[in-house]
PDB file of N, CA and C in Angstrom:
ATOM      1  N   UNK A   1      92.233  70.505 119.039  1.00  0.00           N
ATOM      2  CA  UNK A   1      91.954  71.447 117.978  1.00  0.00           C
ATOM      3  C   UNK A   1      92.808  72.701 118.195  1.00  0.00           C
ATOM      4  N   UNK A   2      93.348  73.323 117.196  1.00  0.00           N
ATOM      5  CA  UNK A   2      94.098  74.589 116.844  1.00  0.00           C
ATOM      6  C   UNK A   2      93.226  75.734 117.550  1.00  0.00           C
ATOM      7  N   UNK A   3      94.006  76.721 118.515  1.00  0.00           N
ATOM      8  CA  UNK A   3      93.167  77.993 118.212  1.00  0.00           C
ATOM      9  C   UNK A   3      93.852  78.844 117.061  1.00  0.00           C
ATOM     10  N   UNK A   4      92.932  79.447 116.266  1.00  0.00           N
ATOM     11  CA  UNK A   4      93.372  80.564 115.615  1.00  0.00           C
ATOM     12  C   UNK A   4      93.356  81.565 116.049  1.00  0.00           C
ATOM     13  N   UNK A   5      94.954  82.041 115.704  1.00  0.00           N
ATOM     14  CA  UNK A   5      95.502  83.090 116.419  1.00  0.00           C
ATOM     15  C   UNK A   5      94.951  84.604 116.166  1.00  0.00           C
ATOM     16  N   UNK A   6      94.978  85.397 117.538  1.00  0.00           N
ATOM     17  CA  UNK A   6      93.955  86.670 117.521  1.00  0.00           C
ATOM     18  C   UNK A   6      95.242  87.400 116.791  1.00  0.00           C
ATOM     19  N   UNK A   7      95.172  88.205 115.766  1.00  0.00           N
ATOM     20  CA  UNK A   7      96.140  89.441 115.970  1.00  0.00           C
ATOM     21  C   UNK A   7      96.108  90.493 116.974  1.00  0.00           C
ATOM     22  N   UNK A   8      97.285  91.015 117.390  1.00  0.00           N
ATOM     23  CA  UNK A   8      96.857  92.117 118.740  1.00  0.00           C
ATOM     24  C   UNK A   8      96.983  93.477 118.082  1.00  0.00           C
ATOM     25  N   UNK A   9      97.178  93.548 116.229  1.00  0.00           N
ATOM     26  CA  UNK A   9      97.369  94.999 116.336  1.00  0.00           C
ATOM     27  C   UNK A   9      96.004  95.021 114.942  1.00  0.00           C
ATOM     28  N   UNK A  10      96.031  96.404 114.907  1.00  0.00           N
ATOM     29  CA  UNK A  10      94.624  96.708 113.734  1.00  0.00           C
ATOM     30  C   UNK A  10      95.121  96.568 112.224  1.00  0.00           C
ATOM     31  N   UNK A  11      94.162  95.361 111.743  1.00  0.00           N
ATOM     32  CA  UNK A  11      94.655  95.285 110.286  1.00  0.00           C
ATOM     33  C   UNK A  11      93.631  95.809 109.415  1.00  0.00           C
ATOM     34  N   UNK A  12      94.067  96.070 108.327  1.00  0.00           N
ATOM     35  CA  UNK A  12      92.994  96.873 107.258  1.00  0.00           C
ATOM     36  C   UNK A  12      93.778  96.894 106.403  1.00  0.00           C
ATOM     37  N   UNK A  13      92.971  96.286 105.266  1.00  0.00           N
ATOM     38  CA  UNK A  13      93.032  96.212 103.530  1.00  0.00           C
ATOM     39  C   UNK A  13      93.557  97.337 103.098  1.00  0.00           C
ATOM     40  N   UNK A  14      94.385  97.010 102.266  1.00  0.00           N
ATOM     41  CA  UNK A  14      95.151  98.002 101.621  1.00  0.00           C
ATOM     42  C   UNK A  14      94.765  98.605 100.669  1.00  0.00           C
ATOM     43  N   UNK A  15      94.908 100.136 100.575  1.00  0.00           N
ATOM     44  CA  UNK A  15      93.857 100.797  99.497  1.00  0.00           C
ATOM     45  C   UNK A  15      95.191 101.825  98.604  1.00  0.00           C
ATOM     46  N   UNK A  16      94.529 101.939  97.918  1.00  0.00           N
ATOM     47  CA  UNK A  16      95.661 102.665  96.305  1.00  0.00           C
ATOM     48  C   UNK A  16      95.320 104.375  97.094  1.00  0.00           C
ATOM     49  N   UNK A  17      94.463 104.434  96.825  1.00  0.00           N
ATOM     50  CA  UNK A  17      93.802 105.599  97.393  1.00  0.00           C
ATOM     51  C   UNK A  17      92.067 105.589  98.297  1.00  0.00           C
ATOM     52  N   UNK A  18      91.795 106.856  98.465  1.00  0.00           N
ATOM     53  CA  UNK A  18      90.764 106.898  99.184  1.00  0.00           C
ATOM     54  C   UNK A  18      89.388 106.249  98.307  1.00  0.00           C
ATOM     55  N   UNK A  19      89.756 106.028  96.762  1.00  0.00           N
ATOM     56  CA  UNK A  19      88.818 105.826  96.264  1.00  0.00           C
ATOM     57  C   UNK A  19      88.394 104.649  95.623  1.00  0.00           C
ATOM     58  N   UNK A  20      89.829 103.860  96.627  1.00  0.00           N
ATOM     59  CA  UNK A  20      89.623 102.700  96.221  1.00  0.00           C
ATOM     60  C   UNK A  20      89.289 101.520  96.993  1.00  0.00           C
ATOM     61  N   UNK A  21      89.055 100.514  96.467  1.00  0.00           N
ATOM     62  CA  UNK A  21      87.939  99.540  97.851  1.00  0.00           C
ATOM     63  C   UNK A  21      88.803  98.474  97.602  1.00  0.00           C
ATOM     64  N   UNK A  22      89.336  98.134  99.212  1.00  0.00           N
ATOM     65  CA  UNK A  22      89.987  97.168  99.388  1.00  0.00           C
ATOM     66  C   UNK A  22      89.644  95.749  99.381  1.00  0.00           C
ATOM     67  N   UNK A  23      90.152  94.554  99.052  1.00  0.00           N
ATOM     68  CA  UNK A  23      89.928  93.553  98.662  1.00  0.00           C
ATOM     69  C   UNK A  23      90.349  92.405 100.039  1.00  0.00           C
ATOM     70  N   UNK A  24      89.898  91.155 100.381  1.00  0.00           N
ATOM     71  CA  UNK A  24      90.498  90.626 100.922  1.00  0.00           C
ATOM     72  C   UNK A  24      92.044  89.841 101.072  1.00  0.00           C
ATOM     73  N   UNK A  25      92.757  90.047  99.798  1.00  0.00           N
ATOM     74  CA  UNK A  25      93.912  89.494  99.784  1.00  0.00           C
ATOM     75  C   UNK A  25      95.119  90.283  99.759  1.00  0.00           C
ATOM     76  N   UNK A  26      94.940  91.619 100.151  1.00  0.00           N
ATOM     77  CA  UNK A  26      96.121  92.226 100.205  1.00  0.00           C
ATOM     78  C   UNK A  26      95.816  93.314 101.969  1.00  0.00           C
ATOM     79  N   UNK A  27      96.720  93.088 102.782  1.00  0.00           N
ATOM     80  CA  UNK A  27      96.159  94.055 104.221  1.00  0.00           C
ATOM     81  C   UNK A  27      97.870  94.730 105.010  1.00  0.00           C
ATOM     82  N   UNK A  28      97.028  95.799 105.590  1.00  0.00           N
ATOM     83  CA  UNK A  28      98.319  96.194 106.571  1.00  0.00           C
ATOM     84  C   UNK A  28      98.016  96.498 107.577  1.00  0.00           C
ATOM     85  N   UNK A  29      98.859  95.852 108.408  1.00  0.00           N
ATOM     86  CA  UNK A  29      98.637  96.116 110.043  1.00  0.00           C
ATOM     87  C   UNK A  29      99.235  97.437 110.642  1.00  0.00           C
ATOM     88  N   UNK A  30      98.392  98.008 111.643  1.00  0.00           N
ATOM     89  CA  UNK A  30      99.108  99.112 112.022  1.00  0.00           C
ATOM     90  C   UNK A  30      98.791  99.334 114.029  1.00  0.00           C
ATOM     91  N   UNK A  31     100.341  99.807 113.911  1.00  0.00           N
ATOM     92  CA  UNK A  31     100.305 100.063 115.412  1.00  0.00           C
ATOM     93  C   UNK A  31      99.816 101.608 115.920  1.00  0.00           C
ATOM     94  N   UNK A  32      98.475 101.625 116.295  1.00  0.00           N
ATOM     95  CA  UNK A  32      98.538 103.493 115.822  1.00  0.00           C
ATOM     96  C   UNK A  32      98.462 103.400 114.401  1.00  0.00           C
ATOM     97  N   UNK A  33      99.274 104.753 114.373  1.00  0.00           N
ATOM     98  CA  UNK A  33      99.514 105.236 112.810  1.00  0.00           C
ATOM     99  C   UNK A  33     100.935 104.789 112.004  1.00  0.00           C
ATOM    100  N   UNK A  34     101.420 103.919 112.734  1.00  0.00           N
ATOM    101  CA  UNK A  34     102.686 102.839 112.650  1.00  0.00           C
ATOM    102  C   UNK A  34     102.439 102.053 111.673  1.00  0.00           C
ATOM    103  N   UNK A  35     102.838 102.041 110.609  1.00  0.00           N
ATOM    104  CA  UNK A  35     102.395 100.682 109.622  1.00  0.00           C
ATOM    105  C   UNK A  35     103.650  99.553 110.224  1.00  0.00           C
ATOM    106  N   UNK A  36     103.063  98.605 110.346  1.00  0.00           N
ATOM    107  CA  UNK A  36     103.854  97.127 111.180  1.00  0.00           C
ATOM    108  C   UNK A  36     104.369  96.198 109.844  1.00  0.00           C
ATOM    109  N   UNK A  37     103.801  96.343 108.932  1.00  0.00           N
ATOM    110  CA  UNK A  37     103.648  95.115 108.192  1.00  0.00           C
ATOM    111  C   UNK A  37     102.465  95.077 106.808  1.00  0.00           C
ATOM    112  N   UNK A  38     102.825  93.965 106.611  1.00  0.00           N
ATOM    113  CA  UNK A  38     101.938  93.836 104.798  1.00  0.00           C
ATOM    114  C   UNK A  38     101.754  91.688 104.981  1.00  0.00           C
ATOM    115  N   UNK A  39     100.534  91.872 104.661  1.00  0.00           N
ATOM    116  CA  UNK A  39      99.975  90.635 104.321  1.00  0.00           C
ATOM    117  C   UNK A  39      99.655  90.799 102.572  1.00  0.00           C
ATOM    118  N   UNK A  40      99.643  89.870 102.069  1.00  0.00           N
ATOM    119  CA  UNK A  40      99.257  89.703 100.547  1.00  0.00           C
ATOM    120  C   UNK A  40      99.224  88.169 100.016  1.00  0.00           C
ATOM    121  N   UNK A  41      98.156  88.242  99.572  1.00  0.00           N
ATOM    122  CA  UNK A  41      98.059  86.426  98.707  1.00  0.00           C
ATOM    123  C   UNK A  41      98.848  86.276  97.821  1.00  0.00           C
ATOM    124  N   UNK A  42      99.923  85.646  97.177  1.00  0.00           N
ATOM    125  CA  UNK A  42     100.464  85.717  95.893  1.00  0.00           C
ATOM    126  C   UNK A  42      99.662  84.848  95.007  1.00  0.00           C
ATOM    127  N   UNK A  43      99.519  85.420  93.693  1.00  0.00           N
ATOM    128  CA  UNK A  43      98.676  84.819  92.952  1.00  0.00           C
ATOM    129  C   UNK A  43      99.040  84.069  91.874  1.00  0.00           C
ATOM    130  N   UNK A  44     100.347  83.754  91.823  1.00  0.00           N
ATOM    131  CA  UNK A  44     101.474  83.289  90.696  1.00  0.00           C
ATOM    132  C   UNK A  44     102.318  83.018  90.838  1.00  0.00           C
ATOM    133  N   UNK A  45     102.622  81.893  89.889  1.00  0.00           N
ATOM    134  CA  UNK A  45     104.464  81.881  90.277  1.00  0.00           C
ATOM    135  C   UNK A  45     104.329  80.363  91.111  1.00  0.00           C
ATOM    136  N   UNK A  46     105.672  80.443  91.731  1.00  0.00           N
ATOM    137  CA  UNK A  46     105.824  79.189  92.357  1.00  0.00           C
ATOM    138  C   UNK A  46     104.846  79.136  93.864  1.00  0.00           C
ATOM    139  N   UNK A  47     104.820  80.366  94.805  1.00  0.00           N
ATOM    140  CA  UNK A  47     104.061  80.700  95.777  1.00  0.00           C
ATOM    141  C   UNK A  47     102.700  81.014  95.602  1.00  0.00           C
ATOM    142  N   UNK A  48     102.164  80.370  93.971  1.00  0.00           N
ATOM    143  CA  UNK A  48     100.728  80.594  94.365  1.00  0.00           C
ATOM    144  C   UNK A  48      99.605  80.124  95.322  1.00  0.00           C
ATOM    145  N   UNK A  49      98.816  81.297  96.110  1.00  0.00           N
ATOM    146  CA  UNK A  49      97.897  80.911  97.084  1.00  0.00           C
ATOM    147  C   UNK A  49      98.663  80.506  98.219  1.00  0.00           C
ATOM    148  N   UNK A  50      99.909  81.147  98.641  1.00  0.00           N
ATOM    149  CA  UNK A  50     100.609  81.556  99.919  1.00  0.00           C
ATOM    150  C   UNK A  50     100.719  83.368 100.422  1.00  0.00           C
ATOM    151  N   UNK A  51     100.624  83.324 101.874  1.00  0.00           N
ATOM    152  CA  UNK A  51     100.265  84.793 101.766  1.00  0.00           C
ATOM    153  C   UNK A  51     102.154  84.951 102.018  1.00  0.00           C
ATOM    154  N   UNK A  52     102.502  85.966 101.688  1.00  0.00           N
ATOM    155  CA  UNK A  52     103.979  86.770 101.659  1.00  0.00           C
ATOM    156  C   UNK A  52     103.358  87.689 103.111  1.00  0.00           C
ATOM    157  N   UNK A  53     104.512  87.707 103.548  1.00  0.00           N
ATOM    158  CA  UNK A  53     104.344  88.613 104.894  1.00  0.00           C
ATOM    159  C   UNK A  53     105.569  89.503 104.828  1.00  0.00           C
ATOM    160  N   UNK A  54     105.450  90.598 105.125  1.00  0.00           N
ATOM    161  CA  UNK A  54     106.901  91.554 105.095  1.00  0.00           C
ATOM    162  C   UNK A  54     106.415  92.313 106.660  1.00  0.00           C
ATOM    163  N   UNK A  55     107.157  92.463 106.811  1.00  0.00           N
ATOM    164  CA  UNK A  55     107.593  93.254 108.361  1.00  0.00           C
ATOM    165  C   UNK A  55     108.269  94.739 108.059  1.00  0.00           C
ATOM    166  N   UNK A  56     107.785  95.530 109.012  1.00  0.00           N
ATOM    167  CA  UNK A  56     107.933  97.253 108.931  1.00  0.00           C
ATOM    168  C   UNK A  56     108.296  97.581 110.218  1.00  0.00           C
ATOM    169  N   UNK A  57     108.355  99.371 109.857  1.00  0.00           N
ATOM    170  CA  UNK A  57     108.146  99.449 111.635  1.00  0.00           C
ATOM    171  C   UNK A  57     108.748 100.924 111.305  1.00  0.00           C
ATOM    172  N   UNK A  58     108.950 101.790 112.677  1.00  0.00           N
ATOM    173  CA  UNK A  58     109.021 102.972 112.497  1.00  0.00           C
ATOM    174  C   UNK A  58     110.553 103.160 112.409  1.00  0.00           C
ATOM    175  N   UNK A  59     111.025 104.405 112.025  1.00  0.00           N
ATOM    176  CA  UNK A  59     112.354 104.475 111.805  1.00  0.00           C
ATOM    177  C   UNK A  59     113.071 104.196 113.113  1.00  0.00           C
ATOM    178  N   UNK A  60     114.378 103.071 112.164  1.00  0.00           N
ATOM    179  CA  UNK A  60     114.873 102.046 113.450  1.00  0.00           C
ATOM    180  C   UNK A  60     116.328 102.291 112.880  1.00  0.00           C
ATOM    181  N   UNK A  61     117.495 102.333 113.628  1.00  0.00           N
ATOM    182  CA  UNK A  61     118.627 102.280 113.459  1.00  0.00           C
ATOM    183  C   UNK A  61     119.067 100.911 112.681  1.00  0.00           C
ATOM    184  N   UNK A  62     118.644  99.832 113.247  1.00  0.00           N
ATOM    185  CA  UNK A  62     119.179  98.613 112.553  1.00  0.00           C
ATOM    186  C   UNK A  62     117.807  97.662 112.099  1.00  0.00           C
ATOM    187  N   UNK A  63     117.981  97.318 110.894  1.00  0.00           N
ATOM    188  CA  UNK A  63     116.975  96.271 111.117  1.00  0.00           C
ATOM    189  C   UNK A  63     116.842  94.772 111.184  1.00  0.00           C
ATOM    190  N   UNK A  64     116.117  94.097 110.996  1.00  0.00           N
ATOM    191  CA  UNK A  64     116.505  92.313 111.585  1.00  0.00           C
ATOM    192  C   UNK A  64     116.215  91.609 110.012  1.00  0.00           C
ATOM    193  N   UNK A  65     117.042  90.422 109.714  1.00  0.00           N
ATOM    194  CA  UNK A  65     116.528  89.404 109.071  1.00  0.00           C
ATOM    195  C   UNK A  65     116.457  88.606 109.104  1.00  0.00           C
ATOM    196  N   UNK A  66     115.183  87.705 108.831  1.00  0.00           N
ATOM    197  CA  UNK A  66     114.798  87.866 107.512  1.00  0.00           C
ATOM    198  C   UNK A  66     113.045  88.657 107.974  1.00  0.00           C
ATOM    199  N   UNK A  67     113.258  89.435 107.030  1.00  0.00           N
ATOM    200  CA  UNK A  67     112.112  90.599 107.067  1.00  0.00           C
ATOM    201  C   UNK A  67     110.685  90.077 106.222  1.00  0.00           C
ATOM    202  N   UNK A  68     110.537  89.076 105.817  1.00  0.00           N
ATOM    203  CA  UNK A  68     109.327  88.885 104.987  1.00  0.00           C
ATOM    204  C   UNK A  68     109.587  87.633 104.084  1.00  0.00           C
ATOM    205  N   UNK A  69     108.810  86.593 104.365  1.00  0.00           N
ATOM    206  CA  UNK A  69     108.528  85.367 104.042  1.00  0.00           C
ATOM    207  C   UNK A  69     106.910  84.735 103.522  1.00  0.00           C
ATOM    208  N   UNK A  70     106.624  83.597 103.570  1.00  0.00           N
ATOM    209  CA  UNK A  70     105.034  83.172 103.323  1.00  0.00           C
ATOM    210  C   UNK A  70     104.716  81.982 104.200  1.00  0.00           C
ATOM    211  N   UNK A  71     103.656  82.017 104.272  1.00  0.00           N
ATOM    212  CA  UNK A  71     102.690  81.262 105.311  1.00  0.00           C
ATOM    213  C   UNK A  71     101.576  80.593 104.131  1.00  0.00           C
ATOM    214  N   UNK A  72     100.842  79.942 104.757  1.00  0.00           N
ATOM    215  CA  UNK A  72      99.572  79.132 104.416  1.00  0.00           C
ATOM    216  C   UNK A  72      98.643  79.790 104.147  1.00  0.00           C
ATOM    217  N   UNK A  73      98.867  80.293 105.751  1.00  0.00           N
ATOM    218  CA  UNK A  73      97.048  80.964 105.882  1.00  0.00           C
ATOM    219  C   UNK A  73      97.541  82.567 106.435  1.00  0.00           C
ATOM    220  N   UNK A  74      96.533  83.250 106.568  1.00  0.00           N
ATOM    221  CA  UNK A  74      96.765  84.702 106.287  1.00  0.00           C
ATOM    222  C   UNK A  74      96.828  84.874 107.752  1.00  0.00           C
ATOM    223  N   UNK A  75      96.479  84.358 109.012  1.00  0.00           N
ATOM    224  CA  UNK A  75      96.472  84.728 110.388  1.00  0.00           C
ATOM    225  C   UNK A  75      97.812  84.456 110.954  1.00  0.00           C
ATOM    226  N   UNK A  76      98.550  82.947 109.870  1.00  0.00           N
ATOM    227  CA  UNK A  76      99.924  82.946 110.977  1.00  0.00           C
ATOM    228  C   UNK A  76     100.804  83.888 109.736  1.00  0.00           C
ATOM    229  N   UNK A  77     100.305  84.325 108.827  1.00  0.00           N
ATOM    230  CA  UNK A  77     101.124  85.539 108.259  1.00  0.00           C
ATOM    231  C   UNK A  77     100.892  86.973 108.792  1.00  0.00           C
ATOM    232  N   UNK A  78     100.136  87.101 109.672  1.00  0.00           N
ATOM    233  CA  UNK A  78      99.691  88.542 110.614  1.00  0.00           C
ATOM    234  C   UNK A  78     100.486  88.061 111.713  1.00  0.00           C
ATOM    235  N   UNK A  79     100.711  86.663 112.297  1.00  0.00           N
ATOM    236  CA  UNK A  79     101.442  86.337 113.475  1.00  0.00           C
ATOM    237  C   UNK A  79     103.098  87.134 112.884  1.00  0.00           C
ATOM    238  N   UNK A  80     103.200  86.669 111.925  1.00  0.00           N
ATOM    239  CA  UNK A  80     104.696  86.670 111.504  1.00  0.00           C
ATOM    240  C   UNK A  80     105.103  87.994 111.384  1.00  0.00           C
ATOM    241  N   UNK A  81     104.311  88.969 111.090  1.00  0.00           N
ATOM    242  CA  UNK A  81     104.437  90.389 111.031  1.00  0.00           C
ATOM    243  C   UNK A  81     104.237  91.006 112.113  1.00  0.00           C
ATOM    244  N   UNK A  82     103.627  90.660 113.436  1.00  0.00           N
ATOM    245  CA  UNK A  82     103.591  91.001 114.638  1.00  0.00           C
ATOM    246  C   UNK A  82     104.703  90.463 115.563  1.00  0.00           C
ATOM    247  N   UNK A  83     105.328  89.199 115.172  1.00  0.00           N
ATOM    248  CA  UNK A  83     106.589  88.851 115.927  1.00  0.00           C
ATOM    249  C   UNK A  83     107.397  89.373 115.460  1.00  0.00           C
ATOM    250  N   UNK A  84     107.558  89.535 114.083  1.00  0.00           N
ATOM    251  CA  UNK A  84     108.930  90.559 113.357  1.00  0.00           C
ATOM    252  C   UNK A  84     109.229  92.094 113.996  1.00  0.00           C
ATOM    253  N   UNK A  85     107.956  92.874 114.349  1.00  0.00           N
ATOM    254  CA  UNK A  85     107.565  94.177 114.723  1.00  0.00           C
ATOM    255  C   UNK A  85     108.174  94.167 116.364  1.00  0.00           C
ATOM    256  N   UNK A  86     107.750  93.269 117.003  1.00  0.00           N
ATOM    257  CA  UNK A  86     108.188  92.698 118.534  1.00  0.00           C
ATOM    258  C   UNK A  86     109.760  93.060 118.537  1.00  0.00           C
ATOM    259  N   UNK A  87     110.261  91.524 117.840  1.00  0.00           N
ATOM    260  CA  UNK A  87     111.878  91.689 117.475  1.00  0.00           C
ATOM    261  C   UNK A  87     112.231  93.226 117.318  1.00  0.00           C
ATOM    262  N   UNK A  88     111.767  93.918 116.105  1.00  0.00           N
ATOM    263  CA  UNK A  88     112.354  94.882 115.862  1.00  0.00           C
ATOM    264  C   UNK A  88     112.725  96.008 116.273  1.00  0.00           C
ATOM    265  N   UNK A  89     111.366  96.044 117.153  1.00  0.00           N
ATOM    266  CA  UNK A  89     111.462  97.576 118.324  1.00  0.00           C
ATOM    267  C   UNK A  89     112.584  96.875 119.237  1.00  0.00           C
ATOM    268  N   UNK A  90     112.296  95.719 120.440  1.00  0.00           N
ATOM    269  CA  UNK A  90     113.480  95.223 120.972  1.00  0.00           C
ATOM    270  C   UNK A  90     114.774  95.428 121.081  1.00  0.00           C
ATOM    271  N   UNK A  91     114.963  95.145 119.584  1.00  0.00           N
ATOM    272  CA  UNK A  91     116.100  94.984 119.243  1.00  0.00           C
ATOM    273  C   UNK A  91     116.926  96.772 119.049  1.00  0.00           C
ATOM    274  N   UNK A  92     116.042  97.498 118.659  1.00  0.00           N
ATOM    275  CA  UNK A  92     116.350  99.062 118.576  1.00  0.00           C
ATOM    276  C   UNK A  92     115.741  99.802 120.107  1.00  0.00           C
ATOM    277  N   UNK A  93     115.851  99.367 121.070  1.00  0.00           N
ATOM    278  CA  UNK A  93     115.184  99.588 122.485  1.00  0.00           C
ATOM    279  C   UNK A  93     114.517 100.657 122.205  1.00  0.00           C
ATOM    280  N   UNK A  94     113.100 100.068 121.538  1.00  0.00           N
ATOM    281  CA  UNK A  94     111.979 100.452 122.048  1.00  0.00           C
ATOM    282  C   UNK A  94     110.934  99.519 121.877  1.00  0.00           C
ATOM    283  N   UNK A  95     109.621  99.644 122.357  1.00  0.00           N
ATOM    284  CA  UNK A  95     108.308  98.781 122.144  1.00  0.00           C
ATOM    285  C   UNK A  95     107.388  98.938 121.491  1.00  0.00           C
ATOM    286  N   UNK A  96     106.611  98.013 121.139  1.00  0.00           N
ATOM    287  CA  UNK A  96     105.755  98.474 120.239  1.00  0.00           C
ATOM    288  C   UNK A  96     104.234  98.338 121.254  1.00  0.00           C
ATOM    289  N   UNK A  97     103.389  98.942 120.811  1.00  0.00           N
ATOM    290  CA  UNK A  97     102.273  99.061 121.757  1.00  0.00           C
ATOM    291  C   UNK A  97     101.288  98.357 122.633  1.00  0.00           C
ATOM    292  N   UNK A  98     101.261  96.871 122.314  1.00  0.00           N
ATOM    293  CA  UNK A  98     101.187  95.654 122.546  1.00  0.00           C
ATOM    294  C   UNK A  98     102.099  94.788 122.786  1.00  0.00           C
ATOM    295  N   UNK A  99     103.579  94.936 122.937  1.00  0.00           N
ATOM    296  CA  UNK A  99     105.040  94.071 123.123  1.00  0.00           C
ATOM    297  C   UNK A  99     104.875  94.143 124.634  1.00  0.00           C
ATOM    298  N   UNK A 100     104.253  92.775 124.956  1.00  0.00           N
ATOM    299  CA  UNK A 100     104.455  92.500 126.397  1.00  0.00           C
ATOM    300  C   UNK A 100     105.661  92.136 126.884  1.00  0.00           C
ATOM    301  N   UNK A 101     106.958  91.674 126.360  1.00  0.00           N
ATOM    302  CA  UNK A 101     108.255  91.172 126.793  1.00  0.00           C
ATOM    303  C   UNK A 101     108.921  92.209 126.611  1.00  0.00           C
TER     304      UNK A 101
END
């Protein structure tokens, strides 16, 4: 049997504003006060009911691609935004707060 994968950084639903209540199909992970990344369900189109994952990170001299793709399920699309974030500090020598390598 599969384990499902833990994320190691804090995710939380994405809100318009303070007055608005987040939903389960749209989230952003954050390192700190670092936004890492964006999870989202697409609801149309050819990718309907795949989550899109995009990758972030703090201001970086260069950045890596490919920056944001889709997954199945929404945990190996939090994987994909936490390995992108990994790469990215790396790659601009620095770490991100959880980057054990």
């Amino acid at each position: 049997m599969c384990t499902r994968y833990q994320p190691l950084y804090k995710w939380r639903g994405t809100k318009i504003d303070e007055r608005d209540q987040p939903t389960d199909l749209d989230w952003l992970g954050y390192d700190g006060e670092i936004i890492i990344g964006r999870i989202r369900m697409e609801s149309g189109g050819p990718k309907n009911g795949q989550w899109q994952w995009s990758g972030l990170g703090p201001h970086v001299r260069q950045w890596l691609t490919p920056q944001q793709g889709f997954e199945a399920e929404p945990r190996e699309a939090m994987r994909k935004v936490e390995e992108y974030y990994h790469r990215l500090m790396r790659h601009n020598g620095l770490r991100g707060s959880k980057d054990d390598s």
